[in-house]
Protein backbone atom coordinates (compact mmCIF):
# COMPACT_ATOMS: atom_id res chain seq x y z
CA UNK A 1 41.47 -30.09 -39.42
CA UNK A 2 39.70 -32.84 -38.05
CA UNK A 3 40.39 -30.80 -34.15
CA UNK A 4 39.15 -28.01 -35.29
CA UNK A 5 35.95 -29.28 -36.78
CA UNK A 6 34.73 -31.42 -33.28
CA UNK A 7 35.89 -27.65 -30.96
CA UNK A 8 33.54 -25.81 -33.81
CA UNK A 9 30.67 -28.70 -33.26
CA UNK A 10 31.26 -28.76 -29.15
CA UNK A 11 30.36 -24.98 -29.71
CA UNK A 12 27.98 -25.10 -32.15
CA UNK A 13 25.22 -23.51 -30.60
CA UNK A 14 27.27 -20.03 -29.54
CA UNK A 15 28.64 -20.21 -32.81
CA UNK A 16 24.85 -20.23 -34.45
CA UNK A 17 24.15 -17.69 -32.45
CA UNK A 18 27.08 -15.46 -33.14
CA UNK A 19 25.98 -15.97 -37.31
CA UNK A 20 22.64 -14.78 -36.25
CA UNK A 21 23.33 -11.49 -33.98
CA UNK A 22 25.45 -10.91 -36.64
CA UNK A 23 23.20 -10.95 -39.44
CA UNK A 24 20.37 -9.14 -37.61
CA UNK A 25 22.50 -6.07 -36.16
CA UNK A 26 23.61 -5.57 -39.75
CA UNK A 27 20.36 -4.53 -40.98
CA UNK A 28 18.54 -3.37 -37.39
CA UNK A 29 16.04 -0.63 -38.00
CA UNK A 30 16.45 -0.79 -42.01
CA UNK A 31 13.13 -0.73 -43.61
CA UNK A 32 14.26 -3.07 -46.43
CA UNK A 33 16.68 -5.77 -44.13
CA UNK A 34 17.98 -8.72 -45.64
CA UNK A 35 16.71 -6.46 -49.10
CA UNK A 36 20.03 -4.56 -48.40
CA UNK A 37 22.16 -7.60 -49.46
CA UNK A 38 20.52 -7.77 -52.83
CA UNK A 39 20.34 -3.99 -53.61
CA UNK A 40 23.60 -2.62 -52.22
CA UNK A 41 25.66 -4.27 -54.99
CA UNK A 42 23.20 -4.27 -57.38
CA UNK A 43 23.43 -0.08 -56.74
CA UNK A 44 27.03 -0.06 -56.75
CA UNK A 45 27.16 -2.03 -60.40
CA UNK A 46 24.65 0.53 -62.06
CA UNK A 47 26.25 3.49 -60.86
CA UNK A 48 29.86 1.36 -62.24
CA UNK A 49 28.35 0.22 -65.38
CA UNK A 50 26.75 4.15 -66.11
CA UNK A 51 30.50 5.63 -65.08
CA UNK A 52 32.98 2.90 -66.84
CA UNK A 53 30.47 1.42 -69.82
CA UNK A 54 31.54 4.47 -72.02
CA UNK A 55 35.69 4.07 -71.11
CA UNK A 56 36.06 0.43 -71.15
CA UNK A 57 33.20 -1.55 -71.82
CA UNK A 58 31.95 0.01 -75.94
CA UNK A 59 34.14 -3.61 -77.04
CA UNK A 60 33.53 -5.68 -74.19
CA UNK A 61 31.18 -8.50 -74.81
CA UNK A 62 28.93 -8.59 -71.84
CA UNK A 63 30.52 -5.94 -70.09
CA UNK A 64 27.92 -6.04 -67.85
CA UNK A 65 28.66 -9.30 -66.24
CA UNK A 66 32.25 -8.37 -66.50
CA UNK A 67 31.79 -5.55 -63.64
CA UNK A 68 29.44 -7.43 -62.11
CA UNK A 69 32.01 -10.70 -61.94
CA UNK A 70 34.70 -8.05 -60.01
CA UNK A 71 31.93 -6.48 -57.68
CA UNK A 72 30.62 -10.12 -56.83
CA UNK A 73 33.62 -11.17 -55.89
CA UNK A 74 35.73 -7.86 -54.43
CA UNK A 75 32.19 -7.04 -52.37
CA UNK A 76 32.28 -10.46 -50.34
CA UNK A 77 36.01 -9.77 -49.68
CA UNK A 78 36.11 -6.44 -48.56
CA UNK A 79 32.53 -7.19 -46.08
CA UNK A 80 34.30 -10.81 -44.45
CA UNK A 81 37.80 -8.73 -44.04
CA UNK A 82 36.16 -5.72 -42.45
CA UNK A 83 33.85 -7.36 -40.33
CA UNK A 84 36.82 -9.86 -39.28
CA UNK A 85 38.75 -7.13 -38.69
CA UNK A 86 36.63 -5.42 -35.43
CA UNK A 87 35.17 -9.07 -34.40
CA UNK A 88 37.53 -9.45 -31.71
CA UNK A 89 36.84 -5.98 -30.14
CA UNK A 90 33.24 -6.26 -31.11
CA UNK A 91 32.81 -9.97 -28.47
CA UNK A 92 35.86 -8.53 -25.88
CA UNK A 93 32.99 -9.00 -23.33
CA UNK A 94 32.32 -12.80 -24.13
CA UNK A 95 36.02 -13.51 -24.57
CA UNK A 96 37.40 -12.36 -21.70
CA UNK A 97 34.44 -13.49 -19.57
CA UNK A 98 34.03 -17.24 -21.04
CA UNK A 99 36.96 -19.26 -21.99
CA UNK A 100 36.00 -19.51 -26.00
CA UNK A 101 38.06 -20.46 -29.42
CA UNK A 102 38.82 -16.60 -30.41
CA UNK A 103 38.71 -17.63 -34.19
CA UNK A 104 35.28 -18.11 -33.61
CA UNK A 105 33.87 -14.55 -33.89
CA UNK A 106 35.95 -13.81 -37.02
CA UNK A 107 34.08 -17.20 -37.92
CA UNK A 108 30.84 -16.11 -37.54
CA UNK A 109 31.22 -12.84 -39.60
CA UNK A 110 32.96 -14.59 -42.57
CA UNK A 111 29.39 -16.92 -42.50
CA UNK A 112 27.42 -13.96 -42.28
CA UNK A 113 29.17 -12.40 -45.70
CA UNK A 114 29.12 -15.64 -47.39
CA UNK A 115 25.10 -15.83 -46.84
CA UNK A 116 25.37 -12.32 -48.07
CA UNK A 117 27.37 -13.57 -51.25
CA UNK A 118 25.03 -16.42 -51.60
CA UNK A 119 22.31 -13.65 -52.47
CA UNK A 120 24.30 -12.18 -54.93
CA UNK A 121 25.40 -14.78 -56.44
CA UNK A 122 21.86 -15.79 -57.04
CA UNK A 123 21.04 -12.39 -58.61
CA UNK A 124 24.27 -12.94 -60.52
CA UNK A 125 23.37 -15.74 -62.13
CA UNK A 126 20.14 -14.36 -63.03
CA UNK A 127 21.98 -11.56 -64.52
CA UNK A 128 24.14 -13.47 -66.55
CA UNK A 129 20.94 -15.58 -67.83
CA UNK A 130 19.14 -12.44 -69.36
CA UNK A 131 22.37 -11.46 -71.01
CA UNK A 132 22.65 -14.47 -73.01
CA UNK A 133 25.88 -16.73 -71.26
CA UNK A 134 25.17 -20.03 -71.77
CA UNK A 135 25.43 -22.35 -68.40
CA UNK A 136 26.45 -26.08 -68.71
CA UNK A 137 28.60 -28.31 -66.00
CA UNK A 138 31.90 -26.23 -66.24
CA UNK A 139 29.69 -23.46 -63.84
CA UNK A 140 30.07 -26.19 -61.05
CA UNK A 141 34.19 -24.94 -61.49
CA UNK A 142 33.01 -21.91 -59.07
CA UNK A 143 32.69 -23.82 -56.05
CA UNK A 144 36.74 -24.08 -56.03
CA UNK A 145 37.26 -19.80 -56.24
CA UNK A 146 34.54 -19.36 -53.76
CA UNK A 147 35.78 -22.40 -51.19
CA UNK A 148 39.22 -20.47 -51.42
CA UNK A 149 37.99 -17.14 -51.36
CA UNK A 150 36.31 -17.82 -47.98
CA UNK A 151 39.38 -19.26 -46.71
CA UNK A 152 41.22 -16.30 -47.60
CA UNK A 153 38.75 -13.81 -46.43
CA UNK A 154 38.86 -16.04 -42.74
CA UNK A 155 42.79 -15.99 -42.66
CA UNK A 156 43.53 -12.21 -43.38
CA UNK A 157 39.84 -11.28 -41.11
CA UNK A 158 42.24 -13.19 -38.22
CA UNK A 159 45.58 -11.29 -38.69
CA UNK A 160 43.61 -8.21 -39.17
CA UNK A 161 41.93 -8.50 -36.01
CA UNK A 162 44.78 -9.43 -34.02
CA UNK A 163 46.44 -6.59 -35.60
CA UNK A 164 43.41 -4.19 -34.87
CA UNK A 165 43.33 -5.43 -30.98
CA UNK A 166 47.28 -4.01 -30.98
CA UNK A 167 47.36 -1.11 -33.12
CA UNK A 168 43.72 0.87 -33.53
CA UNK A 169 45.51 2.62 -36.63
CA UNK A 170 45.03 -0.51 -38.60
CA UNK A 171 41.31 0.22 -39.65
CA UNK A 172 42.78 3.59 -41.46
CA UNK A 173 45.43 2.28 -43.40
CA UNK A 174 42.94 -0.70 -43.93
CA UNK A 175 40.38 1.52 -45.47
CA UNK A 176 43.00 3.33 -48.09
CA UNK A 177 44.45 -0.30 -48.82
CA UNK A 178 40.78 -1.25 -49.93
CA UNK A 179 40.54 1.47 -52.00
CA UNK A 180 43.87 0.66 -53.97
CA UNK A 181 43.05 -3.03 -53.98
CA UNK A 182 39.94 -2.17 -55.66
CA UNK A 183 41.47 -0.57 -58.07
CA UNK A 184 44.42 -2.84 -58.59
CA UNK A 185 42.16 -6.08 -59.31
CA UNK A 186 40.68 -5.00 -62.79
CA UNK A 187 37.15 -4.91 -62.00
CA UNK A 188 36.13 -2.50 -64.35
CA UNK A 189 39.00 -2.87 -66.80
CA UNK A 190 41.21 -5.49 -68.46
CA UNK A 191 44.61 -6.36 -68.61
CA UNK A 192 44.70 -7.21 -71.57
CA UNK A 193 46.25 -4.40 -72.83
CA UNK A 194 48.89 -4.45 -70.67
CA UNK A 195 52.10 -5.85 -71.71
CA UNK A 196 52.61 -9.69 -70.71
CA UNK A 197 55.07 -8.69 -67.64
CA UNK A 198 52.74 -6.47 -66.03
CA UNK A 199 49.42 -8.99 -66.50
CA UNK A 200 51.90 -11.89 -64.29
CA UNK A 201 51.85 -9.29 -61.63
CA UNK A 202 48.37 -8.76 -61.51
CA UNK A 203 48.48 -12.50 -60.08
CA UNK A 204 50.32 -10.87 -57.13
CA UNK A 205 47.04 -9.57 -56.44
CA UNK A 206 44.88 -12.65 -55.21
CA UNK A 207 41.54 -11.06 -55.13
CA UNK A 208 42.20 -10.54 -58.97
CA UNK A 209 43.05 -14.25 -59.24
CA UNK A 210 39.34 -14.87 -57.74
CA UNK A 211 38.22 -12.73 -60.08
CA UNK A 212 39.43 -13.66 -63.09
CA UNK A 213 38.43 -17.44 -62.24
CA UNK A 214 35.06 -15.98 -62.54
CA UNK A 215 35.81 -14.44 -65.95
CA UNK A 216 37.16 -17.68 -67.41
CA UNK A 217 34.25 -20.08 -66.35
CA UNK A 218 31.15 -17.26 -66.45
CA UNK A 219 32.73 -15.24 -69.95
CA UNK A 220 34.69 -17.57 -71.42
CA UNK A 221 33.19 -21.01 -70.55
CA UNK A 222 36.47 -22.39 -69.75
CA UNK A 223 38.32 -24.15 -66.68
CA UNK A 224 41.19 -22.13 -65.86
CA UNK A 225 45.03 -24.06 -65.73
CA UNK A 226 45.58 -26.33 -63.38
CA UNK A 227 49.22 -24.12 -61.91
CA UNK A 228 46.22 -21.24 -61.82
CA UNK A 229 44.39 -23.32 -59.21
CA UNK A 230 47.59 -24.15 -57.18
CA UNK A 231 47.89 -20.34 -57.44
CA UNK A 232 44.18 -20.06 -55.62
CA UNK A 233 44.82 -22.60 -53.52
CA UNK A 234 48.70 -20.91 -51.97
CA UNK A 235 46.70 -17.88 -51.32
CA UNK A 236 44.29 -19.17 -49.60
CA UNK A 237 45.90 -21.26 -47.66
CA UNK A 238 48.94 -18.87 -47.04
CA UNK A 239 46.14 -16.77 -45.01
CA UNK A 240 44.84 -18.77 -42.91
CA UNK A 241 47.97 -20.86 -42.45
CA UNK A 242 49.44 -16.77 -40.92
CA UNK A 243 45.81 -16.13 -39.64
CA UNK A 244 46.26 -19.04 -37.45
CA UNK A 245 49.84 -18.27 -36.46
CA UNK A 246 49.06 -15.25 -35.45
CA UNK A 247 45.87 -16.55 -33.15
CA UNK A 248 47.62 -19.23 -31.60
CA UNK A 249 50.99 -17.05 -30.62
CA UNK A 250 48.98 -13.75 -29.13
CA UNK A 251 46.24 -16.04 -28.39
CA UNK A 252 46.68 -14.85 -24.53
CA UNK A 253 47.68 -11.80 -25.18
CA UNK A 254 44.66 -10.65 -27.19
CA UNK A 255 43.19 -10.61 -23.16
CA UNK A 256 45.51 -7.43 -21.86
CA UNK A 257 44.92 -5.07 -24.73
CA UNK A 258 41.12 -5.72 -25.51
């Protein structure tokens, strides 16, 4: 860890610069720029809560924040994963040009979503303050789901991208795998009614987990279990534990295919 920290300071200034050009190519020629951030999601949870308030959220308590928890969350996974995903054909030019850590660009894309989800998370909050949650020290839990939720997002954004620079047909099946992942980590709906069996393998599902560590401390103003944050933790670190398998065995190879 320590290794990887002084490469990532040696190169600190490419790697600022990377975060930057990334941030500003994301909203070139947009009248509203960085506004985007804010009022993408906040689009995408009115046009949820107007579809899904009438199915599932008539008994849901602050059904509002519910969605909002699952769109927070899902939103900042599915940008870092994406964006990860095409960073390595994106910076070919750089890479095969100038002898630079790889990981890098997938780096600088997972810092550019996390400013992103900084945003939202501020909205978020100011959400959840109008709806009446009540915030006390336990909110200070969220800095463990969102730690491992950007070390997930880094290790899958690194085997997708290696995977991308062999097989182009990865951004396809990518796209419909979103689609059922979204679906498959209860963001509009709970599990609740699901028998017990089915609700353990929604923990398959660690986006969900994420989630619903937002649920207990925002909704429920509780820390989740402590074998629930081992849970967080495998994920995460099962990611970029592959992520940086992956990197370090095709690391060469990434250079004939690009």
């Amino acid at each position: 860890m320590n290794k990887l920290l002084n490469r990532i300071s040696m190169r600190q200034f490419l790697f600022s610069e990377l975060v930057k050009r990334d941030f500003k190519q994301k909203y070139k020629r947009t009248l509203l720029g960085m506004g985007w951030s804010v009022l993408s999601p906040l689009l995408n949870l009115l046009v949820m809560s107007l579809v899904f308030t009438q199915f599932f959220g008539r008994n849901t308590p602050h059904y509002t924040i519910y969605l909002f928890c699952g769109t927070l969350v899902f939103s900042c996974y599915r940008e870092s994963t994406n964006g990860g995903m095409n960073a390595l054909m994106a910076n070919a030019r750089i890479f095969t040009k100038v002898n630079v850590p790889k990981y890098l660009f997938v780096l600088s894309k997972n810092v550019s979503s996390l400013i992103n989800f900084g945003l939202n998370l501020c909205v978020f909050f100011l959400f959840a303050l109008f709806d009446g949650i009540s915030f006390g020290p336990h909110f200070l839990a969220l800095l463990y789901p969102i730690t491992c939720l950007v070390v997930f997002n880094l290790g899958v954004g690194m085997i997708l991208s290696a995977l991308f620079v062999f097989f182009r047909d990865i951004t396809y099946l990518y796209d419909i795998f979103t689609l059922l992942l979204n679906y498959m980590s209860a963001i509009f709906y709970k599990v609740d009614a699901f028998s017990p069996m089915v609700q353990r393998i929604f923990l398959c599902n660690p986006v969900y987990c994420y989630i619903r560590y937002f649920r207990v401390v925002v909704l429920e103003g509780g820390i989740p279990s402590l074998p629930f944050h081992l849970l967080c933790a495998f994920y995460a670190l099962l990611a970029a534990a592959a992520g940086g398998y992956i990197y370090k065995k095709y690391n060469h190879s990434f250079l004939y295919y690009v």
